[in-house]
C-alpha atoms as a PDB file:
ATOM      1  CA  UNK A   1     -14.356 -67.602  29.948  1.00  0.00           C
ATOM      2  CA  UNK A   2     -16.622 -68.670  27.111  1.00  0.00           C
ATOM      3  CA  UNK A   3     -19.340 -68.326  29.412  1.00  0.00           C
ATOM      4  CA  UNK A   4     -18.959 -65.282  30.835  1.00  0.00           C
ATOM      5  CA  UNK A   5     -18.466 -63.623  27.195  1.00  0.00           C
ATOM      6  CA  UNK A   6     -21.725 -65.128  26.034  1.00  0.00           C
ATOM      7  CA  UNK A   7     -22.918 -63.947  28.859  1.00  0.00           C
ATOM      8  CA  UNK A   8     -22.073 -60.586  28.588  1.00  0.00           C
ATOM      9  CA  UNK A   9     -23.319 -60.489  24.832  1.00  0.00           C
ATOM     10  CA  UNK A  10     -26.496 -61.651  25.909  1.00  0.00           C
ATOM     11  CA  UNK A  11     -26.419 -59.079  28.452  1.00  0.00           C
ATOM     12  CA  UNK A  12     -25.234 -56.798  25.460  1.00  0.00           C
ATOM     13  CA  UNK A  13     -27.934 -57.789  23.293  1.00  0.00           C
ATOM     14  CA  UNK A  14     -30.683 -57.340  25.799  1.00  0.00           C
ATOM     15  CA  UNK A  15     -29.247 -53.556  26.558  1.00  0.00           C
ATOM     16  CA  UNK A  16     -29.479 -52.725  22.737  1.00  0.00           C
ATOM     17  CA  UNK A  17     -32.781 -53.774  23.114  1.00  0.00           C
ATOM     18  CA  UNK A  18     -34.044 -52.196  25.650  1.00  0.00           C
ATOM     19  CA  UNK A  19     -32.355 -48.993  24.557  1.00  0.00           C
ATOM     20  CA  UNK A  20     -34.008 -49.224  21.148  1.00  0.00           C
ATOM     21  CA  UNK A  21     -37.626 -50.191  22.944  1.00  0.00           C
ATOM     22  CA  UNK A  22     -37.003 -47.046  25.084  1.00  0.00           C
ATOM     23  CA  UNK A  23     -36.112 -44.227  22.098  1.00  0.00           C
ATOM     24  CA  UNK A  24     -39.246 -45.589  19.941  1.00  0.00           C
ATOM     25  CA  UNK A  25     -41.519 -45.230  22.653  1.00  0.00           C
ATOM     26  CA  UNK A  26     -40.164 -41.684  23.710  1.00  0.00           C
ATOM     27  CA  UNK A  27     -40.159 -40.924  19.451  1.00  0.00           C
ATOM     28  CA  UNK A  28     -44.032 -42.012  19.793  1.00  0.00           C
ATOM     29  CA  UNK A  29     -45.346 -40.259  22.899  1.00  0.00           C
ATOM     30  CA  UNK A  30     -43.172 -36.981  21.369  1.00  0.00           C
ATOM     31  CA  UNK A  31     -45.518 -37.458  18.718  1.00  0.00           C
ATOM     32  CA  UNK A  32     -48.792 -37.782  20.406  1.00  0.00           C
ATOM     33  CA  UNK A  33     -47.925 -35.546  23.046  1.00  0.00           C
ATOM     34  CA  UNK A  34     -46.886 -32.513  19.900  1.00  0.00           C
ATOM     35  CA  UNK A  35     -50.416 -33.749  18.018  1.00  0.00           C
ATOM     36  CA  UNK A  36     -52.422 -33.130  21.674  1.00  0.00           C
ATOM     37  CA  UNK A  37     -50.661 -29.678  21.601  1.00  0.00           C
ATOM     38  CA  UNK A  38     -51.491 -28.801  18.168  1.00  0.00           C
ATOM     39  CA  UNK A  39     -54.929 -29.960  18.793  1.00  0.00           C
ATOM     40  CA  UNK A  40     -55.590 -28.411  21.849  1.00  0.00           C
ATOM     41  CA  UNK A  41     -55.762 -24.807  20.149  1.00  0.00           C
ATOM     42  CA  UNK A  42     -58.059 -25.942  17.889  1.00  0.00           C
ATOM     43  CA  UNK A  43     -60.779 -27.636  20.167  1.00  0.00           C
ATOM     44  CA  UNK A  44     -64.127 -25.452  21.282  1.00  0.00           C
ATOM     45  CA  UNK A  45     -64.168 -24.761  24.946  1.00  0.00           C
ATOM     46  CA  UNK A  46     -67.130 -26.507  25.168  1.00  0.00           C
ATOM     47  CA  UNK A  47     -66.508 -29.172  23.395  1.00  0.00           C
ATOM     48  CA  UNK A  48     -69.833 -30.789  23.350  1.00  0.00           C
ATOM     49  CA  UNK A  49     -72.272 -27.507  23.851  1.00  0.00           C
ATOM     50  CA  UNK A  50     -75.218 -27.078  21.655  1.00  0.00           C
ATOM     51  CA  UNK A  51     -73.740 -23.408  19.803  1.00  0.00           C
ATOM     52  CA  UNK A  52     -76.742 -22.573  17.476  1.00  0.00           C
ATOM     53  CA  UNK A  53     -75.839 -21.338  14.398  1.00  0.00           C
ATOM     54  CA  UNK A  54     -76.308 -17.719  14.071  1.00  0.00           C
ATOM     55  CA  UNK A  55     -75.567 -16.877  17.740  1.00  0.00           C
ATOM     56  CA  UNK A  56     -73.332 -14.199  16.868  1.00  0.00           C
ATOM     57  CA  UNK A  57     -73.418 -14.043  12.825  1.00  0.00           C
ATOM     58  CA  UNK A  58     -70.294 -16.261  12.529  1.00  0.00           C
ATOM     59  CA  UNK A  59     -72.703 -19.700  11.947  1.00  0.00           C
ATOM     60  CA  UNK A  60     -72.625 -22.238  15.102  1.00  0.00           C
ATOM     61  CA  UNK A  61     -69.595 -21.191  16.770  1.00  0.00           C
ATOM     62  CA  UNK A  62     -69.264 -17.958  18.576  1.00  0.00           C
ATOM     63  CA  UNK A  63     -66.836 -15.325  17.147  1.00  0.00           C
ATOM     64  CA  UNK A  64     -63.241 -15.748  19.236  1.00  0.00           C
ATOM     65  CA  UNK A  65     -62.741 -19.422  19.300  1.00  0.00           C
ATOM     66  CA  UNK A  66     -59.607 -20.293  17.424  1.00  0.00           C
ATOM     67  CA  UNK A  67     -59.309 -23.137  14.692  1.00  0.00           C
ATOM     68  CA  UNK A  68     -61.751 -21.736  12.155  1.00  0.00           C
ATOM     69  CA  UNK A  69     -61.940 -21.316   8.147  1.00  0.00           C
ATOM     70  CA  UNK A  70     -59.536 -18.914   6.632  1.00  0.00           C
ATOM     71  CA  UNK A  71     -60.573 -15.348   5.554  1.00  0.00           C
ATOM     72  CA  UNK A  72     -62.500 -16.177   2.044  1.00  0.00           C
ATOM     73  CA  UNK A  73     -64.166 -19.188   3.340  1.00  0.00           C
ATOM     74  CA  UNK A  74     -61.176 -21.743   3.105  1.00  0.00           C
ATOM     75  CA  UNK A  75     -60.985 -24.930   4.919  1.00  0.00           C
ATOM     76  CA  UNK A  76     -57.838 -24.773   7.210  1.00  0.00           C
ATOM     77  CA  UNK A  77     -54.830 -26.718   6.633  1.00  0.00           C
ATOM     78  CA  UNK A  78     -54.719 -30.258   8.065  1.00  0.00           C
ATOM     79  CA  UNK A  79     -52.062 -31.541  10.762  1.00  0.00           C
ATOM     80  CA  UNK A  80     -51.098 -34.219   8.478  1.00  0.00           C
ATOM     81  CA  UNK A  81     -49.817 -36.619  11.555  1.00  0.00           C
ATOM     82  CA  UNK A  82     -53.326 -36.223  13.264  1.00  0.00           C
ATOM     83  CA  UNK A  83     -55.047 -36.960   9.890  1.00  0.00           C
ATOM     84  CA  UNK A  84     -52.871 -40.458   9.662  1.00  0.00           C
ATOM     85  CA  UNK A  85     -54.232 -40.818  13.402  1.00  0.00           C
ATOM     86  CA  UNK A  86     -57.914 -40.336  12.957  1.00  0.00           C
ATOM     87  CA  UNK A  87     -57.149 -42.949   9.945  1.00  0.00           C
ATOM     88  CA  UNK A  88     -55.836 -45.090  12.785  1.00  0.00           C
ATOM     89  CA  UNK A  89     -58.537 -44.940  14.969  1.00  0.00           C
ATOM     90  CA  UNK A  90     -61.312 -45.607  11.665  1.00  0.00           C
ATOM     91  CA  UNK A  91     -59.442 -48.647  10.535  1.00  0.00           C
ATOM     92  CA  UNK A  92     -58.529 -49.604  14.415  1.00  0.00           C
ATOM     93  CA  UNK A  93     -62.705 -48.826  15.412  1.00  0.00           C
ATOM     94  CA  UNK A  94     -64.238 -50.386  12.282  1.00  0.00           C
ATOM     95  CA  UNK A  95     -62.477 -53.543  12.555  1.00  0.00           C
ATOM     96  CA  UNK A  96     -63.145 -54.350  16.032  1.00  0.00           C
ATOM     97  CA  UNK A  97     -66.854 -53.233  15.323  1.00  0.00           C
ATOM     98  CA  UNK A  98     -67.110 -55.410  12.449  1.00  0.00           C
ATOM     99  CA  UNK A  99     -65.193 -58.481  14.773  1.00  0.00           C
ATOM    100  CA  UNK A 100     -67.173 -57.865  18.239  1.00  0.00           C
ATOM    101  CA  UNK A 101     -70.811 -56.897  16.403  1.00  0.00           C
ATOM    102  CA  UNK A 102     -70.760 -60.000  14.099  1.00  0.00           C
ATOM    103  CA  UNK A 103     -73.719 -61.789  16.173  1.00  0.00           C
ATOM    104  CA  UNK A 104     -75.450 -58.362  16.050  1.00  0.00           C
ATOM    105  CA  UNK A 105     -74.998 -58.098  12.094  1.00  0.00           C
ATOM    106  CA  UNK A 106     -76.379 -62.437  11.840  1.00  0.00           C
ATOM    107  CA  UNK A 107     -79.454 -61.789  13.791  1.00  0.00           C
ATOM    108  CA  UNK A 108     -80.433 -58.250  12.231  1.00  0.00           C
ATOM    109  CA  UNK A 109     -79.439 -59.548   8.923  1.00  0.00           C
ATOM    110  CA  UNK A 110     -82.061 -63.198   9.936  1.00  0.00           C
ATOM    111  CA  UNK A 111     -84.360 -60.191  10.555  1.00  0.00           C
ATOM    112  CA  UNK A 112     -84.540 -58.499   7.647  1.00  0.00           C
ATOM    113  CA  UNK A 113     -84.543 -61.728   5.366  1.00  0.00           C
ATOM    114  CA  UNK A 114     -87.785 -63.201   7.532  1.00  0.00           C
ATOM    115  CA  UNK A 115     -89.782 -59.994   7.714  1.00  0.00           C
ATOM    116  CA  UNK A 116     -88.918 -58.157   4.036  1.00  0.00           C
ATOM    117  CA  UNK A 117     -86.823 -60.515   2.263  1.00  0.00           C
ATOM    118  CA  UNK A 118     -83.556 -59.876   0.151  1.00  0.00           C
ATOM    119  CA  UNK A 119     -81.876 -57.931  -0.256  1.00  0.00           C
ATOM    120  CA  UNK A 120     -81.063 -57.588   3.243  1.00  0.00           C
ATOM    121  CA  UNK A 121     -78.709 -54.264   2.405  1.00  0.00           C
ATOM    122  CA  UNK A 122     -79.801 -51.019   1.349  1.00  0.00           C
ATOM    123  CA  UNK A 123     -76.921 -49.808  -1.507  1.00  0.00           C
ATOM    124  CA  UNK A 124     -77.371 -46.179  -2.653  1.00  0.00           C
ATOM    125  CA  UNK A 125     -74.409 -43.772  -4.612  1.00  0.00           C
ATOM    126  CA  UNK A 126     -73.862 -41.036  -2.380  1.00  0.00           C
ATOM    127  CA  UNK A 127     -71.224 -38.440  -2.544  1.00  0.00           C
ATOM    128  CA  UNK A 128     -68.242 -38.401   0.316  1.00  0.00           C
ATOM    129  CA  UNK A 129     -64.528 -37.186   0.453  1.00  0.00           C
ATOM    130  CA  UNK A 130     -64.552 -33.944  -2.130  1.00  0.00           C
ATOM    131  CA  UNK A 131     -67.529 -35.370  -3.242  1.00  0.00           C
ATOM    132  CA  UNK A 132     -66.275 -38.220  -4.937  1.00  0.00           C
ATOM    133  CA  UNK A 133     -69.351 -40.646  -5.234  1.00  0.00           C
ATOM    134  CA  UNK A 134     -69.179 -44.298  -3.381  1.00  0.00           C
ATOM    135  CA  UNK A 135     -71.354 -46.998  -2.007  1.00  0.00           C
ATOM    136  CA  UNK A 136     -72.889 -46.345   1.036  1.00  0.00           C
ATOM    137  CA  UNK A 137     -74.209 -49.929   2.602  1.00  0.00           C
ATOM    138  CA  UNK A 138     -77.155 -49.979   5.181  1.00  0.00           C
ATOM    139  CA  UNK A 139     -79.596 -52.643   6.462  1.00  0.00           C
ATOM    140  CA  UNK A 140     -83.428 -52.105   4.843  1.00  0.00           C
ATOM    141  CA  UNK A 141     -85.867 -50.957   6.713  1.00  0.00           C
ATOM    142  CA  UNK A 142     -88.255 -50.060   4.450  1.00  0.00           C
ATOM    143  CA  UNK A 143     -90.499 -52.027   1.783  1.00  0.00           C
ATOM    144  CA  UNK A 144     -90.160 -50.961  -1.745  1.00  0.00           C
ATOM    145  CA  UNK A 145     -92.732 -48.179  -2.678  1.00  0.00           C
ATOM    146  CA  UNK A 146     -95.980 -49.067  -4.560  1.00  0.00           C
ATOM    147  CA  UNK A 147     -97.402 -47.306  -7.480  1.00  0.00           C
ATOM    148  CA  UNK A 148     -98.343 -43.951  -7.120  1.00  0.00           C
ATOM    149  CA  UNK A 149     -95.705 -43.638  -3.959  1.00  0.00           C
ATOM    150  CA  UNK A 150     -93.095 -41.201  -3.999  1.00  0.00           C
ATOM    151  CA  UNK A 151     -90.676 -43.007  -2.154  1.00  0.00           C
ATOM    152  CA  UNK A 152     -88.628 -39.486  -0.736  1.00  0.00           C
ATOM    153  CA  UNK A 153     -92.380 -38.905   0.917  1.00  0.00           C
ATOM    154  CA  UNK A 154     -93.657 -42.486   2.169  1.00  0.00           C
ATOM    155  CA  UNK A 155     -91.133 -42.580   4.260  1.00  0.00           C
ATOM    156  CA  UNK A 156     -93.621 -43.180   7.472  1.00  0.00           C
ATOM    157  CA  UNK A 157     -95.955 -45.422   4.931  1.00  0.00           C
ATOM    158  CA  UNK A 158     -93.134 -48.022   3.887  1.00  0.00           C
ATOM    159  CA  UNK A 159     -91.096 -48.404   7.368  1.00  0.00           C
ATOM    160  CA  UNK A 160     -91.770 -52.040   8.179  1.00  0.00           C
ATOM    161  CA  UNK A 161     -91.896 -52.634  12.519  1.00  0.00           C
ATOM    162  CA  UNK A 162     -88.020 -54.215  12.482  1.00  0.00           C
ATOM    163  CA  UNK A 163     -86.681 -51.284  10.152  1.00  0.00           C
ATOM    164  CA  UNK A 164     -88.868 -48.727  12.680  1.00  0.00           C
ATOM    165  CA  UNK A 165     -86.664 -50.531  15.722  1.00  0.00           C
ATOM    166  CA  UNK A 166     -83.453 -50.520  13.866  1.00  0.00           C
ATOM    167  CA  UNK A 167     -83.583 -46.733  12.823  1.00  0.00           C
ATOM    168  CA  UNK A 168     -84.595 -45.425  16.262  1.00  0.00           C
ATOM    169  CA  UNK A 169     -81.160 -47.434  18.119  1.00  0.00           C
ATOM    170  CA  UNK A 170     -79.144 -46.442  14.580  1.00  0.00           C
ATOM    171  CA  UNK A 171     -78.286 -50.184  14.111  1.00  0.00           C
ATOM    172  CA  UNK A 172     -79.266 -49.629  10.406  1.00  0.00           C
ATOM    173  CA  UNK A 173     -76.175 -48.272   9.974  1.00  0.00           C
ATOM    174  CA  UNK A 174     -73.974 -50.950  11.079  1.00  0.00           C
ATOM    175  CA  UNK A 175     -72.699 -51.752   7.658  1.00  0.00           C
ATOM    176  CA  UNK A 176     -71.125 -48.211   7.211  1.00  0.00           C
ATOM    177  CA  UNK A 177     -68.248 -50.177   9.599  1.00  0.00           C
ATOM    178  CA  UNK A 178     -67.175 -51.595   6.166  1.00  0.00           C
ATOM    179  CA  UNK A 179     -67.394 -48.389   4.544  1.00  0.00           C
ATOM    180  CA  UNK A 180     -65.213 -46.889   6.525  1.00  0.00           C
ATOM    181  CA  UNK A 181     -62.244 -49.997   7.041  1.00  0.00           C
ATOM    182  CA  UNK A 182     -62.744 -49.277   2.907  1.00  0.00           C
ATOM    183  CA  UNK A 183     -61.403 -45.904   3.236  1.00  0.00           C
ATOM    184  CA  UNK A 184     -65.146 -44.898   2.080  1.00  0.00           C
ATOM    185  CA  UNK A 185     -66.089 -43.145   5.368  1.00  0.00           C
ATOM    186  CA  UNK A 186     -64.750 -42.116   8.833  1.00  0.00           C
ATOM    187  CA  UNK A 187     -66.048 -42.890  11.915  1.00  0.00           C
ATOM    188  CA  UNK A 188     -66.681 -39.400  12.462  1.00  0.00           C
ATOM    189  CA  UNK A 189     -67.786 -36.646   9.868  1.00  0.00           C
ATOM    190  CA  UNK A 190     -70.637 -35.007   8.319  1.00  0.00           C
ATOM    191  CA  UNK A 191     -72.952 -37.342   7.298  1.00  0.00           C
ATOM    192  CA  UNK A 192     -72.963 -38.466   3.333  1.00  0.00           C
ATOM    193  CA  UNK A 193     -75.952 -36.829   2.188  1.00  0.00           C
ATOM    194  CA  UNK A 194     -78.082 -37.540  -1.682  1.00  0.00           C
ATOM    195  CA  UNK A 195     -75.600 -36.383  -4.529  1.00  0.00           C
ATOM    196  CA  UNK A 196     -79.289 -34.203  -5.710  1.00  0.00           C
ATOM    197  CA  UNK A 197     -78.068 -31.813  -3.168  1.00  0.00           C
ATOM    198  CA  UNK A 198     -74.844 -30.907  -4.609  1.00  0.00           C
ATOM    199  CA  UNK A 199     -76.167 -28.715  -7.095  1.00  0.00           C
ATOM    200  CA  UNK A 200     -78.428 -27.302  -4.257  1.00  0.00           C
ATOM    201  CA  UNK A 201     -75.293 -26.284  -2.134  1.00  0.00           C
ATOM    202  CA  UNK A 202     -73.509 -22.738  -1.481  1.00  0.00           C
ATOM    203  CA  UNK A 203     -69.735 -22.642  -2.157  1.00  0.00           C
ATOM    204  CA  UNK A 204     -69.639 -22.407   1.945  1.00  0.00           C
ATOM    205  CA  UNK A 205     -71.641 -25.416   2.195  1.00  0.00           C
ATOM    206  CA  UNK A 206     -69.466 -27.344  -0.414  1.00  0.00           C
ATOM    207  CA  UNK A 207     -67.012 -27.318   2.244  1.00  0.00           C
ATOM    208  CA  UNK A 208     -68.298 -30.343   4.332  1.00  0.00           C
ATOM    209  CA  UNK A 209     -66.928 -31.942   1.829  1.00  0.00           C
ATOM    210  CA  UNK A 210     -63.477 -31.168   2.380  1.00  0.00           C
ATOM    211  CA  UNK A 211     -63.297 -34.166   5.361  1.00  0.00           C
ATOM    212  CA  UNK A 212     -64.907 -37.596   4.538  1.00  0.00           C
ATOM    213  CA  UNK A 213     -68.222 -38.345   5.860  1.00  0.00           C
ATOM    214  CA  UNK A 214     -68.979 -40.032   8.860  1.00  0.00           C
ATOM    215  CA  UNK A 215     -71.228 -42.296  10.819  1.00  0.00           C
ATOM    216  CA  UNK A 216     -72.044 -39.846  13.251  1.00  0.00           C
ATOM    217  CA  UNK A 217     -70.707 -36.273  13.656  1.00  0.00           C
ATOM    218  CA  UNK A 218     -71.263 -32.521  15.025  1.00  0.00           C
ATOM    219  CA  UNK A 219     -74.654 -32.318  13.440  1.00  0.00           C
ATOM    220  CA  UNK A 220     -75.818 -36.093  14.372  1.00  0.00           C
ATOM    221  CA  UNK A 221     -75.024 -34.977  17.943  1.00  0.00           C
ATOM    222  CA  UNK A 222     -76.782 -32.037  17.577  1.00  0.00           C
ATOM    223  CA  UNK A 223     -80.407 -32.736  16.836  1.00  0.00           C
ATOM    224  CA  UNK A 224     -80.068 -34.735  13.883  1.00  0.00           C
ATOM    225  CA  UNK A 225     -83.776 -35.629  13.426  1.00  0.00           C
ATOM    226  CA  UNK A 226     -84.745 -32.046  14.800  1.00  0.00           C
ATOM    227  CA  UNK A 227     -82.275 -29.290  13.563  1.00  0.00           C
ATOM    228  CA  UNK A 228     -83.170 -28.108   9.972  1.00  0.00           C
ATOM    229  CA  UNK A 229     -81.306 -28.971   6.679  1.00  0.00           C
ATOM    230  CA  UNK A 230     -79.965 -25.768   6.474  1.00  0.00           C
ATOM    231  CA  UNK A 231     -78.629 -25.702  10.380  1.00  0.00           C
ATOM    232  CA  UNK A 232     -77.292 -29.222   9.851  1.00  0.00           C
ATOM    233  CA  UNK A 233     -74.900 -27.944   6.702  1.00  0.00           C
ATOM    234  CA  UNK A 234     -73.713 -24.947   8.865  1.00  0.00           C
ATOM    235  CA  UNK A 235     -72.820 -27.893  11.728  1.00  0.00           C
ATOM    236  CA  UNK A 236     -71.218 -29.646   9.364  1.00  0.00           C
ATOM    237  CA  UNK A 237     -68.985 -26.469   7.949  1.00  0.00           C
ATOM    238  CA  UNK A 238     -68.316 -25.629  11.767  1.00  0.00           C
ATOM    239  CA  UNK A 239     -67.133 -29.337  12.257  1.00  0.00           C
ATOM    240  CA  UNK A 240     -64.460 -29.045   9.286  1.00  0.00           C
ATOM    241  CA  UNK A 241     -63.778 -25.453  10.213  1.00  0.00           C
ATOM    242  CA  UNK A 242     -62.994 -26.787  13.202  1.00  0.00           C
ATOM    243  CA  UNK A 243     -61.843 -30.212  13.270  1.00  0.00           C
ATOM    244  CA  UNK A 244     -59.780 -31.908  15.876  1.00  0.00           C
ATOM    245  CA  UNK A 245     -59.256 -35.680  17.855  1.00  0.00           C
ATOM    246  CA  UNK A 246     -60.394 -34.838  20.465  1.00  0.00           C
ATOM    247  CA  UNK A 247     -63.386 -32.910  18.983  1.00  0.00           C
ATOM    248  CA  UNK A 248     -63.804 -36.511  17.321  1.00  0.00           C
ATOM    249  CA  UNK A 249     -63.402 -38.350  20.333  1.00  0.00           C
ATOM    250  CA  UNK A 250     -65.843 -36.444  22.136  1.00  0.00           C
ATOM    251  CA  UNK A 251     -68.823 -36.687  19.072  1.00  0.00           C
ATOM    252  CA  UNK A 252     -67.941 -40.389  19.636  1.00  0.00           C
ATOM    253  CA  UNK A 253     -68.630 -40.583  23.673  1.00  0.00           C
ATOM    254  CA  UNK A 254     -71.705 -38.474  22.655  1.00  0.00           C
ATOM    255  CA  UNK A 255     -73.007 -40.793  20.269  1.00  0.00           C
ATOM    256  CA  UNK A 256     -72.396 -43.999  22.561  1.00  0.00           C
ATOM    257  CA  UNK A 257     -74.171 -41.550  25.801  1.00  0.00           C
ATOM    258  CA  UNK A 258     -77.014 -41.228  23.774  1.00  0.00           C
ATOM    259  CA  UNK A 259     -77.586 -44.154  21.504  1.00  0.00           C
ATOM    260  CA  UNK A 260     -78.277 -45.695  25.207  1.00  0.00           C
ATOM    261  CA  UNK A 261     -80.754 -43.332  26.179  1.00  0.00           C
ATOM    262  CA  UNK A 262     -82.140 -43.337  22.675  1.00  0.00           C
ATOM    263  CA  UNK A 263     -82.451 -39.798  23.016  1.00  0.00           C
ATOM    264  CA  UNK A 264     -82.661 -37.911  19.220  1.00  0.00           C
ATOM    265  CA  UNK A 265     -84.202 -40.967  17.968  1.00  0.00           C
ATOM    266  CA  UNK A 266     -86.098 -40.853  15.093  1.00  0.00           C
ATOM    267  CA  UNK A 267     -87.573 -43.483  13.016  1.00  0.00           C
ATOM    268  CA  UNK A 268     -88.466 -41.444   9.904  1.00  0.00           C
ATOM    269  CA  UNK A 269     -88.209 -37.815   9.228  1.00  0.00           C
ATOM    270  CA  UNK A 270     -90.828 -34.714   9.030  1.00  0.00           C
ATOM    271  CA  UNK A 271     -89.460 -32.995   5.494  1.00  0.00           C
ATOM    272  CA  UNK A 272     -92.051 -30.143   6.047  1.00  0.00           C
ATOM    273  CA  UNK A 273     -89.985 -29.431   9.536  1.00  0.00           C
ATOM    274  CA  UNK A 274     -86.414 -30.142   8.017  1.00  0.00           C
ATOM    275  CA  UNK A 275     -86.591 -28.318   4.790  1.00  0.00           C
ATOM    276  CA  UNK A 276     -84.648 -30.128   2.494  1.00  0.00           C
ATOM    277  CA  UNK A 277     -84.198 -29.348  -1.087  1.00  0.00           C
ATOM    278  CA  UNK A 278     -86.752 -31.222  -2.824  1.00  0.00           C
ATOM    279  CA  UNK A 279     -87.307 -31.603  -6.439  1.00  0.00           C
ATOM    280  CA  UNK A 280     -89.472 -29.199  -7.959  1.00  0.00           C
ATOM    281  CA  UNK A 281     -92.051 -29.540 -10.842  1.00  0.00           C
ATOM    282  CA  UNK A 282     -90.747 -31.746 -13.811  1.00  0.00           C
ATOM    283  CA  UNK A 283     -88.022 -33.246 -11.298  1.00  0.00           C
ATOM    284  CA  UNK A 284     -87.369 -36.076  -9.237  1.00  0.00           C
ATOM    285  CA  UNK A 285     -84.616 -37.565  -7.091  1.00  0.00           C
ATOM    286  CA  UNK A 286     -83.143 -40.780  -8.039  1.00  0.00           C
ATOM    287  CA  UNK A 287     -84.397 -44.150  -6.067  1.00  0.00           C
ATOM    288  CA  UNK A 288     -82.057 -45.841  -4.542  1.00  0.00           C
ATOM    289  CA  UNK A 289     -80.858 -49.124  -6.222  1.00  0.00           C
ATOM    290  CA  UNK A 290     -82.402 -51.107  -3.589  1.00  0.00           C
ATOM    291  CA  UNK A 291     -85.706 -50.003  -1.247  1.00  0.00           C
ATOM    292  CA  UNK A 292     -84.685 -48.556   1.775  1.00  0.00           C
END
């Protein structure tokens, strides 16, 4: 008799269990399955198409798709679930990066050290979520400049052969994994540009500031090296405008698709081409803390 009634509570027990196990797991795919919905009317039919800004006056995404800024120029409101997800997936992404890449990071960091010395990272101030400033960590690639050099325009001067490789493949910014496990970054976002061009922005093109930067984004995948400065702000207002996971998860497969192809590869930039703001007479930008 003793037995059979442990028996049974085991049997008991294991039910409760089970039962518990089974609600949780229903509770979570209820979830994912309502953030998928909500997320779904947001996302561009093509999710990955090259929309030019301008194609129909309403800046890289053609008039009719839903999921865009508010009347005024407002950034839409957030599903706050699907933020905590995409906060997942940076802390989940960066920390396996950071785990599986470690032999990449030793041998690029040997690199660096044997052909330009230390320091091996590049630290510069730049500004991310709502433009609150932070510490943006990349591996040099560049010598410092010598007199005379301006070092915004020696760009193609001062890139020494390892920190040429490392731009084209992007591994330069392998150390923006720590920024975002810090919270500093996301995986996915506009790209944290100088904190010069604040003052340089529109109130529209404030707004890619109102999601945090990223390692790669709408206007990496989009001709980053080739678009303008001024197309690659209206990407980046489209991309917040229009932000979604699975808008993220596809600029992700795109960056993998063509980081192998090293297709949009660039080493250094053509300013004359891109147009950014530069300073004028009596101005300069700031130099990073470290050379590039």
């Amino acid at each position: 008799m003793i037995l059979q009634g442990m028996r049974r509570g085991r049997d008991l027990s294991a039910a409760t269990l089970l039962s518990c196990a089974s609600i949780k797991v229903r509770w979570l795919l209820m979830t994912l399955r309502a953030v998928a919905d909500d997320e779904r009317q947001q996302v561009p039919t093509r999710l990955l198409a090259a929309d030019h800004p301008g194609e129909d006056g309403a800046g890289p995404c053609p008039s009719g798709r839903t999921g865009g800024a508010d009347v005024g120029g407002r950034t839409p409101p957030r599903n706050s679930v699907a933020l905590a997800v995409k906060r997942a997936i940076d802390i989940a992404g960066a920390g396996t990066g950071l785990l599986v890449l470690a032999p990449a990071f030793a041998w690029i960091a040997l690199a660096v050290a044997l052909t330009q010395g230390f320091p091996i990272l590049f630290r510069h101030q730049r500004p991310g979520y709502h433009g609150k400033t932070f510490t943006m960590y990349k591996f040099r690639t560049m010598r410092p400049p010598r007199t005379g050099e301006v070092w915004y325009l020696t760009d193609a001067k001062r890139i020494t052969p390892v920190g040429r490789l490392l731009r084209s493949t992007s591994l330069d910014e392998l150390p923006e994994l720590w920024n975002v496990l810090r919270g500093d970054m996301s995986l996915v976002g506009p790209r944290p540009l100088l904190r010069e061009y604040l003052d340089q922005y529109s109130p529209e093109q404030r707004r890619r500031h109102d999601m945090p930067p990223g390692i790669t984004g709408w206007a990496a995948v989009h001709g980053r090296h080739t678009s303008t400065f001024q197309d690659r702000l209206k990407l980046d207002v489209w991309y917040v405008d229009h932000w979604s996971l699975w808008l993220d998860l596809g600029i992700l497969a795109t960056t993998i698709w063509q980081g192998l192809r090293r297709s949009d590869g660039s080493a250094v930039q053509d300013l004359e081409a891109v147009g950014p703001p530069l300073p004028g007479v009596g101005t300069r930008l700031n130099q990073p803390n470290d050379p590039t």
